[in-house]
PDB file of N, CA and C in Angstrom:
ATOM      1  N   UNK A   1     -39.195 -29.499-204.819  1.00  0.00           N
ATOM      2  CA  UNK A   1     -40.631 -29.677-204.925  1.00  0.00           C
ATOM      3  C   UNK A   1     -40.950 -30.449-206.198  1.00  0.00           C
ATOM      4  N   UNK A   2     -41.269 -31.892-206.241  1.00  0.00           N
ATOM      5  CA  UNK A   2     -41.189 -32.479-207.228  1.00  0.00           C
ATOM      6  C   UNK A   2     -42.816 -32.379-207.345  1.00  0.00           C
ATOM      7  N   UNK A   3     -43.158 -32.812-209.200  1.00  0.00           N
ATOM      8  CA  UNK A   3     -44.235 -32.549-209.456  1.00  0.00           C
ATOM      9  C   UNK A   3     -44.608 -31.162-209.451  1.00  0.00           C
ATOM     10  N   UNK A   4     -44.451 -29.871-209.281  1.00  0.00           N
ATOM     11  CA  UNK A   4     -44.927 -28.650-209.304  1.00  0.00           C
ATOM     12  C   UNK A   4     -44.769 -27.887-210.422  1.00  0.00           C
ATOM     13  N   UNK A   5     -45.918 -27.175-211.309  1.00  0.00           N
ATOM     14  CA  UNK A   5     -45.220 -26.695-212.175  1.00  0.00           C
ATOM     15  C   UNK A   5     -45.522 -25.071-211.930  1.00  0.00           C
ATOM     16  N   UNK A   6     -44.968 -24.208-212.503  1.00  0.00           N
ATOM     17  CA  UNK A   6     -44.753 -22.921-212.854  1.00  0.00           C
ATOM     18  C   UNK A   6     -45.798 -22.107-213.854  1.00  0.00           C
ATOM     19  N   UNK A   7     -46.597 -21.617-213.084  1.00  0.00           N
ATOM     20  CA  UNK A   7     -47.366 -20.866-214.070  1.00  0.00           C
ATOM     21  C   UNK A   7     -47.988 -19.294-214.260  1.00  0.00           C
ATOM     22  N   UNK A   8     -46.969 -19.307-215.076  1.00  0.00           N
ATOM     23  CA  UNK A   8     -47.454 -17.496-215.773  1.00  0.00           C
ATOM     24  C   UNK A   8     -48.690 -17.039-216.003  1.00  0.00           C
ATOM     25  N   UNK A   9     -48.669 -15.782-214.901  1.00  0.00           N
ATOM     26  CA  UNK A   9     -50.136 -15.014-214.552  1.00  0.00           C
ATOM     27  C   UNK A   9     -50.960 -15.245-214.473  1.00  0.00           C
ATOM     28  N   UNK A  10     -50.284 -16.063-213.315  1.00  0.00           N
ATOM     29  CA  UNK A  10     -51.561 -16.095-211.994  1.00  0.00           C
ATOM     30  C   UNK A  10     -52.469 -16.113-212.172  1.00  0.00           C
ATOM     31  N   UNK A  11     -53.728 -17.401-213.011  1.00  0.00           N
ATOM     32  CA  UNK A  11     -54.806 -17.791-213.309  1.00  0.00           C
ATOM     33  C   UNK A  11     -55.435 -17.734-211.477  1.00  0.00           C
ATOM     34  N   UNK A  12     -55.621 -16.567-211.118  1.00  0.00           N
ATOM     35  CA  UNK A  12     -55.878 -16.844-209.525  1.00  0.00           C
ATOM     36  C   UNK A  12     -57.255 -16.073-209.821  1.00  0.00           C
ATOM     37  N   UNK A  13     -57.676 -15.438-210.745  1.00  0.00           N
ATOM     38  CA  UNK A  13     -59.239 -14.790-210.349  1.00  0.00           C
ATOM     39  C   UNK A  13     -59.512 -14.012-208.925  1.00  0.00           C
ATOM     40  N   UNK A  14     -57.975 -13.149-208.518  1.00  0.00           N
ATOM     41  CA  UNK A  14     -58.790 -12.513-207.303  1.00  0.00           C
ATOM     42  C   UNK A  14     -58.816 -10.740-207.607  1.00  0.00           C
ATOM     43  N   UNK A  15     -59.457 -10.666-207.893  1.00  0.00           N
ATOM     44  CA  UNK A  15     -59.311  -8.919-208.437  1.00  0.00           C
ATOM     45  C   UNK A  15     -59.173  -9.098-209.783  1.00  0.00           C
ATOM     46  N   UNK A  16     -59.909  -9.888-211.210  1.00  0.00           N
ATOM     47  CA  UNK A  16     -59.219  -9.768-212.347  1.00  0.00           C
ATOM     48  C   UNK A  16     -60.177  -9.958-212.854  1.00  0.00           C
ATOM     49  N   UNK A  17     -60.988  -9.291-212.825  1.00  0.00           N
ATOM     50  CA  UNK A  17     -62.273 -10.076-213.705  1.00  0.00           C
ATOM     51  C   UNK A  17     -62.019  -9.722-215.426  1.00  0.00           C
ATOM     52  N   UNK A  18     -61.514 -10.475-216.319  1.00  0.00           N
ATOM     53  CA  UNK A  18     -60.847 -10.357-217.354  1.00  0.00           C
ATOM     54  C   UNK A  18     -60.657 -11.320-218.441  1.00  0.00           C
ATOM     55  N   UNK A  19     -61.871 -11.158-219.643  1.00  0.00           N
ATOM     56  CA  UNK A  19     -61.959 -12.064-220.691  1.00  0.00           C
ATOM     57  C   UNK A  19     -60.763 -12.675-220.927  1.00  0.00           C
ATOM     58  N   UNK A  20     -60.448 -13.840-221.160  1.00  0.00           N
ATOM     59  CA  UNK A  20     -59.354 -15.118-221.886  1.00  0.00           C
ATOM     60  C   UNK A  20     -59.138 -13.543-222.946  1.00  0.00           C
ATOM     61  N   UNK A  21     -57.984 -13.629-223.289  1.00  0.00           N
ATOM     62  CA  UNK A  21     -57.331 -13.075-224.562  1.00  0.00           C
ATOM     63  C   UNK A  21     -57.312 -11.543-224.544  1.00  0.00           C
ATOM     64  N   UNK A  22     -57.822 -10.527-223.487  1.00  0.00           N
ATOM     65  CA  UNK A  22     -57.759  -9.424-223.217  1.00  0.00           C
ATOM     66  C   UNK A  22     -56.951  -9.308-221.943  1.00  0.00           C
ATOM     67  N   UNK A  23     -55.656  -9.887-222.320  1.00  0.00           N
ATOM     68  CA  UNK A  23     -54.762  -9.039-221.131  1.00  0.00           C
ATOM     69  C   UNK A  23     -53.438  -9.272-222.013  1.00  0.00           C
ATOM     70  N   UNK A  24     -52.152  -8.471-221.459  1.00  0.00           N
ATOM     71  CA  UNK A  24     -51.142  -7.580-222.128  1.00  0.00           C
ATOM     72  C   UNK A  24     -50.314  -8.595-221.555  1.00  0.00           C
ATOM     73  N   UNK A  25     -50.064  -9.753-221.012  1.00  0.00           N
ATOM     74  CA  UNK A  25     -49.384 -10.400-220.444  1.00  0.00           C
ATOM     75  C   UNK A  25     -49.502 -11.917-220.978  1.00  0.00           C
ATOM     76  N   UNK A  26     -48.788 -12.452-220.832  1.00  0.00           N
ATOM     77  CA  UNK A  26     -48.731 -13.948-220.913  1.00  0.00           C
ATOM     78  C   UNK A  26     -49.351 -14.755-220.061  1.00  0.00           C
ATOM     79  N   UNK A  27     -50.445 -15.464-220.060  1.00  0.00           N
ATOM     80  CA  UNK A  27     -51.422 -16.574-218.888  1.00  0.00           C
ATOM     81  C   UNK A  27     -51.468 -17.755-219.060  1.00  0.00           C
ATOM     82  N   UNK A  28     -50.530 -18.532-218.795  1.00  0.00           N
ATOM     83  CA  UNK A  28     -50.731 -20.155-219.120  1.00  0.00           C
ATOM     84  C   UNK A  28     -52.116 -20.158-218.719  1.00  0.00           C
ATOM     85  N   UNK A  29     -52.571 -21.605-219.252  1.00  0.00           N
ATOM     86  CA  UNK A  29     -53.377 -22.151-218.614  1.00  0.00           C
ATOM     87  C   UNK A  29     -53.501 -22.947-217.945  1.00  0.00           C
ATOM     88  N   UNK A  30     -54.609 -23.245-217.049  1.00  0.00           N
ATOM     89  CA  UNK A  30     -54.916 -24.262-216.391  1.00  0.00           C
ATOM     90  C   UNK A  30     -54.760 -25.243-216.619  1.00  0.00           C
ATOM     91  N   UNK A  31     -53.587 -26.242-215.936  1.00  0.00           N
ATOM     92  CA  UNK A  31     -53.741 -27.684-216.819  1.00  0.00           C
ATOM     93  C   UNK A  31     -55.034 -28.465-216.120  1.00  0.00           C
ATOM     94  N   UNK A  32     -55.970 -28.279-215.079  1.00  0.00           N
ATOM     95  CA  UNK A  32     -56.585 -29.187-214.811  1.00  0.00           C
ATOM     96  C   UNK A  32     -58.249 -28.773-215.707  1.00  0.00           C
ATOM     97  N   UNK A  33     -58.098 -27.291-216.157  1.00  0.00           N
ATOM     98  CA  UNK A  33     -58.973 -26.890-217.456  1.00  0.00           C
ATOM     99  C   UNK A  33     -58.900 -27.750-218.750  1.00  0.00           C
ATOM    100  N   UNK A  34     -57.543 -27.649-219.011  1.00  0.00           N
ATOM    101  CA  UNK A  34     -56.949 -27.959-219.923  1.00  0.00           C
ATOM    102  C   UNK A  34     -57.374 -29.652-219.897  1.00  0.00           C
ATOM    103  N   UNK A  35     -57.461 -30.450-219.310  1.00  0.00           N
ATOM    104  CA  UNK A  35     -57.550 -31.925-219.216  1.00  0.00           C
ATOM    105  C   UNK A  35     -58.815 -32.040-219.187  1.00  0.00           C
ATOM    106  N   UNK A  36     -59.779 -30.938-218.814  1.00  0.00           N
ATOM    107  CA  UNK A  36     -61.353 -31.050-218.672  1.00  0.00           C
ATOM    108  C   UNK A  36     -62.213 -30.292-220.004  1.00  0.00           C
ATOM    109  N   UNK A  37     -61.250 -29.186-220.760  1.00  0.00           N
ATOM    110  CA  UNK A  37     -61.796 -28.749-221.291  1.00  0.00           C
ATOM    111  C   UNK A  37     -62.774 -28.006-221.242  1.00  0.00           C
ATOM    112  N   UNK A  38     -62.412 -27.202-220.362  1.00  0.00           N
ATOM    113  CA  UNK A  38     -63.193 -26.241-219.546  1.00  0.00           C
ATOM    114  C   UNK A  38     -62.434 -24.980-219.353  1.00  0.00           C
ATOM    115  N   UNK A  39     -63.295 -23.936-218.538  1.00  0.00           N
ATOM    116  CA  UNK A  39     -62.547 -22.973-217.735  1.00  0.00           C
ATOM    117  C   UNK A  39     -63.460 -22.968-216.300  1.00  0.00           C
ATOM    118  N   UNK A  40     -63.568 -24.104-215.840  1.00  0.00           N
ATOM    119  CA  UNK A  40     -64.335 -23.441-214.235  1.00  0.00           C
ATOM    120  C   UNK A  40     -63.268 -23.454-213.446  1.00  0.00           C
ATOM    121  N   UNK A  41     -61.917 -23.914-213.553  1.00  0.00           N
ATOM    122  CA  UNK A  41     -61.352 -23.980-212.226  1.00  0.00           C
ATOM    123  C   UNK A  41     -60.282 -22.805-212.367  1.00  0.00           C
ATOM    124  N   UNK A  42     -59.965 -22.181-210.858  1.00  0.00           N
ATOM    125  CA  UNK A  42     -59.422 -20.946-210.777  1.00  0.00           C
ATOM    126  C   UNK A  42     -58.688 -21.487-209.558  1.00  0.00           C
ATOM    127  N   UNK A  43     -57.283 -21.199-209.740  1.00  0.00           N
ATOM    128  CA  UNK A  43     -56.243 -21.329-208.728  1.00  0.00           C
ATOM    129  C   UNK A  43     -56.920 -20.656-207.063  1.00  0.00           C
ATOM    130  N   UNK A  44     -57.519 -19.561-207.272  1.00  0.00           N
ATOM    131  CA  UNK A  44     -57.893 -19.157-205.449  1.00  0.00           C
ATOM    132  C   UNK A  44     -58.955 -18.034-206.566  1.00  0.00           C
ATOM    133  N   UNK A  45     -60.242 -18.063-205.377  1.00  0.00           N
ATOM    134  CA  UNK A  45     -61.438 -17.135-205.624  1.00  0.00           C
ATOM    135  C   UNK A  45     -61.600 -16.329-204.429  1.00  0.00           C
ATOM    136  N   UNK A  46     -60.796 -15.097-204.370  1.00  0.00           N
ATOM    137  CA  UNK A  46     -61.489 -14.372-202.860  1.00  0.00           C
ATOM    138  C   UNK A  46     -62.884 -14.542-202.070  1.00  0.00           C
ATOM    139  N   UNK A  47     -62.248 -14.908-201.151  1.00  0.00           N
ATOM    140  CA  UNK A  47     -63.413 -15.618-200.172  1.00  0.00           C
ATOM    141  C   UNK A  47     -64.111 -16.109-200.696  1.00  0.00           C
ATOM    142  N   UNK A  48     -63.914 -17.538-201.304  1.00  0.00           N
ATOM    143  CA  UNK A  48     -65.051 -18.421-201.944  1.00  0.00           C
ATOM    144  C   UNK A  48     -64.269 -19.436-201.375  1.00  0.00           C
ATOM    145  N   UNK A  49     -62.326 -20.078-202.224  1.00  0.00           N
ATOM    146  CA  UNK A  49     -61.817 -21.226-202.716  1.00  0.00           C
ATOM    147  C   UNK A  49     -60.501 -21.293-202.826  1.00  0.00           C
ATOM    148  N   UNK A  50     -59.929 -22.117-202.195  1.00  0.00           N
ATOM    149  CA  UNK A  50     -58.698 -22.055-203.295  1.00  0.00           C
ATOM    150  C   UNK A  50     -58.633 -23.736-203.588  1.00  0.00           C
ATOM    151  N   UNK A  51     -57.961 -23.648-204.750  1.00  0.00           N
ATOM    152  CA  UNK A  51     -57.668 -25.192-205.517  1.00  0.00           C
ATOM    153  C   UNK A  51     -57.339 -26.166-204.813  1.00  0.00           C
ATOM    154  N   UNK A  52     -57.559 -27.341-204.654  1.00  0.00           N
ATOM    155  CA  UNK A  52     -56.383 -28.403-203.733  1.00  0.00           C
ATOM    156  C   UNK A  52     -55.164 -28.422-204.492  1.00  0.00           C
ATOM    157  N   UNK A  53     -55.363 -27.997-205.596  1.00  0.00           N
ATOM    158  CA  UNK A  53     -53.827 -28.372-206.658  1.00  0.00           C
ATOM    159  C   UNK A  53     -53.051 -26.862-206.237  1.00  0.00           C
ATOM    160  N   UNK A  54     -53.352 -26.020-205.788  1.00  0.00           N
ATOM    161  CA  UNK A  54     -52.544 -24.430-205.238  1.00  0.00           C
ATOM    162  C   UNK A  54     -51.638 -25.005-204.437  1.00  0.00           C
ATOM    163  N   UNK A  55     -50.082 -24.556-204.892  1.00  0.00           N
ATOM    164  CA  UNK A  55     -49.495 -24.769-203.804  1.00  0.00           C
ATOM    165  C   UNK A  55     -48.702 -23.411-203.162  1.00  0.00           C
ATOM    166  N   UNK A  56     -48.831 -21.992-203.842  1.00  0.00           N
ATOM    167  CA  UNK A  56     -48.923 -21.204-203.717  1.00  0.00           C
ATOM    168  C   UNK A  56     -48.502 -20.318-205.054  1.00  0.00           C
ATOM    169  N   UNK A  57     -47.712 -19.028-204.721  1.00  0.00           N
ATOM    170  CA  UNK A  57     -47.417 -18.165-205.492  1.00  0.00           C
ATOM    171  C   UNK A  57     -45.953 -17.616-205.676  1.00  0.00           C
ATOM    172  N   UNK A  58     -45.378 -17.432-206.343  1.00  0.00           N
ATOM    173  CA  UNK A  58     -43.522 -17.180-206.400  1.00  0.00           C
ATOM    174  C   UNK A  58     -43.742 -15.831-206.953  1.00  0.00           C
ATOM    175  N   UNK A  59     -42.861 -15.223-207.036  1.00  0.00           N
ATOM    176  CA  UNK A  59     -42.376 -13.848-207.591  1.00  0.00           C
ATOM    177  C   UNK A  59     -42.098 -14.281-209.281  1.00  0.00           C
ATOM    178  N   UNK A  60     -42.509 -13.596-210.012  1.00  0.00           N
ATOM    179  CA  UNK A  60     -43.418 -12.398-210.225  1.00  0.00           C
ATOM    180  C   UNK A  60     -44.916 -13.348-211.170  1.00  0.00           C
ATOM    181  N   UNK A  61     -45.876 -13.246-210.332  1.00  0.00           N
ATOM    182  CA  UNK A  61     -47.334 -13.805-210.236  1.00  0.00           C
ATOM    183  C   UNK A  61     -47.501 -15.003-210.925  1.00  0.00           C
ATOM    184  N   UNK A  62     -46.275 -16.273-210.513  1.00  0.00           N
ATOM    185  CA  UNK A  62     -46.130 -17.449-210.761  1.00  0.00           C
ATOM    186  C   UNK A  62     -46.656 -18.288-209.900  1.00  0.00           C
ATOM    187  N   UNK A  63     -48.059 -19.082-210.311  1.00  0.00           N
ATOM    188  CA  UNK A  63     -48.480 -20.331-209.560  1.00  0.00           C
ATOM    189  C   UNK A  63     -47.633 -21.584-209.441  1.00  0.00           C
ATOM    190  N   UNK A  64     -47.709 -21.685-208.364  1.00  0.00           N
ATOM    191  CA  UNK A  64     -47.537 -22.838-208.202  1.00  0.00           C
ATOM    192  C   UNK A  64     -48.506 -24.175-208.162  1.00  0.00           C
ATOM    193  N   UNK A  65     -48.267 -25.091-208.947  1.00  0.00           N
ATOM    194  CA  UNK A  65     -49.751 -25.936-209.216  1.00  0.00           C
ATOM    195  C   UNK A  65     -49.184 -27.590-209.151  1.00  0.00           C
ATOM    196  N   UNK A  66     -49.440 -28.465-208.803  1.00  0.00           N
ATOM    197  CA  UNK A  66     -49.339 -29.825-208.579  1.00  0.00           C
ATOM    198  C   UNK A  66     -50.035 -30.856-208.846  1.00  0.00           C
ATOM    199  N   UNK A  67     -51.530 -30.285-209.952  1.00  0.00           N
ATOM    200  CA  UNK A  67     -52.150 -30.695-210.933  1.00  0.00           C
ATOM    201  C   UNK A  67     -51.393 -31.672-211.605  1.00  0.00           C
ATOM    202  N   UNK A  68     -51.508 -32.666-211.879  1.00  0.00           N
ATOM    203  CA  UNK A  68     -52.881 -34.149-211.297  1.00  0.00           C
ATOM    204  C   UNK A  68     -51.995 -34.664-209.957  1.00  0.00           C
ATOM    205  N   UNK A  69     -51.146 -34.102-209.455  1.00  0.00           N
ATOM    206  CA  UNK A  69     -50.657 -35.025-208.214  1.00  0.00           C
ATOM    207  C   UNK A  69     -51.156 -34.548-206.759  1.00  0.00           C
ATOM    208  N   UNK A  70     -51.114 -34.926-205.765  1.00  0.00           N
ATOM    209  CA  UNK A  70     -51.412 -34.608-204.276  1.00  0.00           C
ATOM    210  C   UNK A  70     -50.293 -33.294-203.847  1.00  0.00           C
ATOM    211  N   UNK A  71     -50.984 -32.484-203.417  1.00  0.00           N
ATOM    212  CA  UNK A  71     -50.544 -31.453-202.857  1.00  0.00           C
ATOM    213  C   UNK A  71     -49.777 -31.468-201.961  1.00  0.00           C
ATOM    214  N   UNK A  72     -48.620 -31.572-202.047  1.00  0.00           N
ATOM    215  CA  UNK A  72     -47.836 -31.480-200.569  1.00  0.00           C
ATOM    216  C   UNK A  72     -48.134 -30.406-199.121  1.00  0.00           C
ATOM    217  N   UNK A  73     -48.401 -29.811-199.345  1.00  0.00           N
ATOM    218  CA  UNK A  73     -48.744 -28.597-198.819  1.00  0.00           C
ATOM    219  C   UNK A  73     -50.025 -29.197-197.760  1.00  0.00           C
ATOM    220  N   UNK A  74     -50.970 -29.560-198.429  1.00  0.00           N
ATOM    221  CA  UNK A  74     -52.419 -29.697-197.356  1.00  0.00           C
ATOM    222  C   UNK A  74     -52.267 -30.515-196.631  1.00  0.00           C
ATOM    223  N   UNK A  75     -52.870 -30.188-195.445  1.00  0.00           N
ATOM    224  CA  UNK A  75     -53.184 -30.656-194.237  1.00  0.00           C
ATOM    225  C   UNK A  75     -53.740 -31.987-194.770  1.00  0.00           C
ATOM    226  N   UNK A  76     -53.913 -33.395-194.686  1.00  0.00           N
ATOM    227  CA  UNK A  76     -54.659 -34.385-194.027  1.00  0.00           C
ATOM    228  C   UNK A  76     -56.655 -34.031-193.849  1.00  0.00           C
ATOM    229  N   UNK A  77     -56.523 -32.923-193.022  1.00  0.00           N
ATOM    230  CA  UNK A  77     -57.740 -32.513-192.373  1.00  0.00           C
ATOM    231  C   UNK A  77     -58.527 -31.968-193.174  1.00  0.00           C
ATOM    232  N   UNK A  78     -58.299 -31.163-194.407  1.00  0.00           N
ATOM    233  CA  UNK A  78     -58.463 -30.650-195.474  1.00  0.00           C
ATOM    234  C   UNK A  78     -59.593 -31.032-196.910  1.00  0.00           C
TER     235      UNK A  78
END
Protein backbone atom coordinates (compact mmCIF):
# COMPACT_ATOMS: atom_id res chain seq x y z
CA UNK A 1 0.00 0.00 0.00
CA UNK A 2 2.07 2.77 -1.21
CA UNK A 3 1.52 6.28 0.06
CA UNK A 4 -0.35 5.20 3.39
CA UNK A 5 0.70 6.26 6.54
CA UNK A 6 0.21 4.84 10.10
CA UNK A 7 -1.44 6.65 12.66
CA UNK A 8 -1.49 6.36 16.43
CA UNK A 9 -4.93 6.70 18.13
CA UNK A 10 -7.22 6.74 16.01
CA UNK A 11 -7.98 10.51 15.44
CA UNK A 12 -11.51 8.83 14.42
CA UNK A 13 -13.91 10.97 16.84
CA UNK A 14 -16.38 8.06 17.23
CA UNK A 15 -17.18 7.69 20.93
CA UNK A 16 -14.25 10.13 22.17
CA UNK A 17 -15.31 13.25 22.80
CA UNK A 18 -11.85 14.34 24.30
CA UNK A 19 -9.83 17.68 24.59
CA UNK A 20 -6.27 17.60 22.38
CA UNK A 21 -3.82 16.82 25.35
CA UNK A 22 -6.21 14.98 27.84
CA UNK A 23 -5.70 11.46 26.92
CA UNK A 24 -3.08 8.79 28.42
CA UNK A 25 -2.07 7.65 25.03
CA UNK A 26 -0.14 8.80 22.16
CA UNK A 27 -2.42 10.66 19.07
CA UNK A 28 -0.61 11.66 16.06
CA UNK A 29 -2.06 14.10 14.27
CA UNK A 30 -3.86 14.81 11.43
CA UNK A 31 -1.65 15.50 8.62
CA UNK A 32 -4.39 17.05 6.51
CA UNK A 33 -5.02 19.40 9.99
CA UNK A 34 -1.68 19.69 10.18
CA UNK A 35 -1.23 21.27 6.45
CA UNK A 36 -4.44 23.43 7.19
CA UNK A 37 -3.78 24.33 10.52
CA UNK A 38 -6.70 23.41 11.90
CA UNK A 39 -8.55 20.67 13.75
CA UNK A 40 -11.91 20.22 11.71
CA UNK A 41 -11.04 17.11 10.02
CA UNK A 42 -11.71 13.71 11.77
CA UNK A 43 -10.79 10.38 10.18
CA UNK A 44 -14.79 8.93 10.51
CA UNK A 45 -17.73 10.86 12.59
CA UNK A 46 -20.51 8.29 13.57
CA UNK A 47 -23.17 8.69 11.28
CA UNK A 48 -22.17 11.96 9.87
CA UNK A 49 -18.55 11.09 7.62
CA UNK A 50 -15.79 9.44 6.99
CA UNK A 51 -12.58 11.13 5.34
CA UNK A 52 -11.83 10.43 1.59
CA UNK A 53 -8.18 10.17 2.91
CA UNK A 54 -9.57 6.91 5.50
CA UNK A 55 -8.35 4.00 4.27
CA UNK A 56 -9.20 2.16 7.26
CA UNK A 57 -8.03 0.87 10.66
CA UNK A 58 -5.13 -1.87 11.70
CA UNK A 59 -4.68 -3.34 15.09
CA UNK A 60 -4.13 -1.66 17.74
CA UNK A 61 -6.29 1.77 16.80
CA UNK A 62 -3.92 2.58 13.85
CA UNK A 63 -5.34 4.75 10.93
CA UNK A 64 -4.77 4.27 8.02
CA UNK A 65 -4.56 7.66 6.02
CA UNK A 66 -3.41 8.50 2.32
CA UNK A 67 -3.46 12.21 2.95
CA UNK A 68 -2.57 14.28 0.21
CA UNK A 69 -2.81 11.27 -2.25
CA UNK A 70 -6.05 9.47 -3.82
CA UNK A 71 -7.46 6.82 -1.89
CA UNK A 72 -7.13 3.57 -3.25
CA UNK A 73 -9.85 2.15 -1.59
CA UNK A 74 -12.93 4.46 -3.02
CA UNK A 75 -15.18 3.66 -5.37
CA UNK A 76 -15.08 6.06 -8.58
CA UNK A 77 -18.87 6.69 -7.59
CA UNK A 78 -17.93 8.23 -4.37
Amino acid sequence: MEHIAKLAGANMDIDLATPAGDIAWRQDTCPWNAAEGGRAHRCAVKNVSICPYFCGVAYLDTVLCCYPHGNPHRRGDE
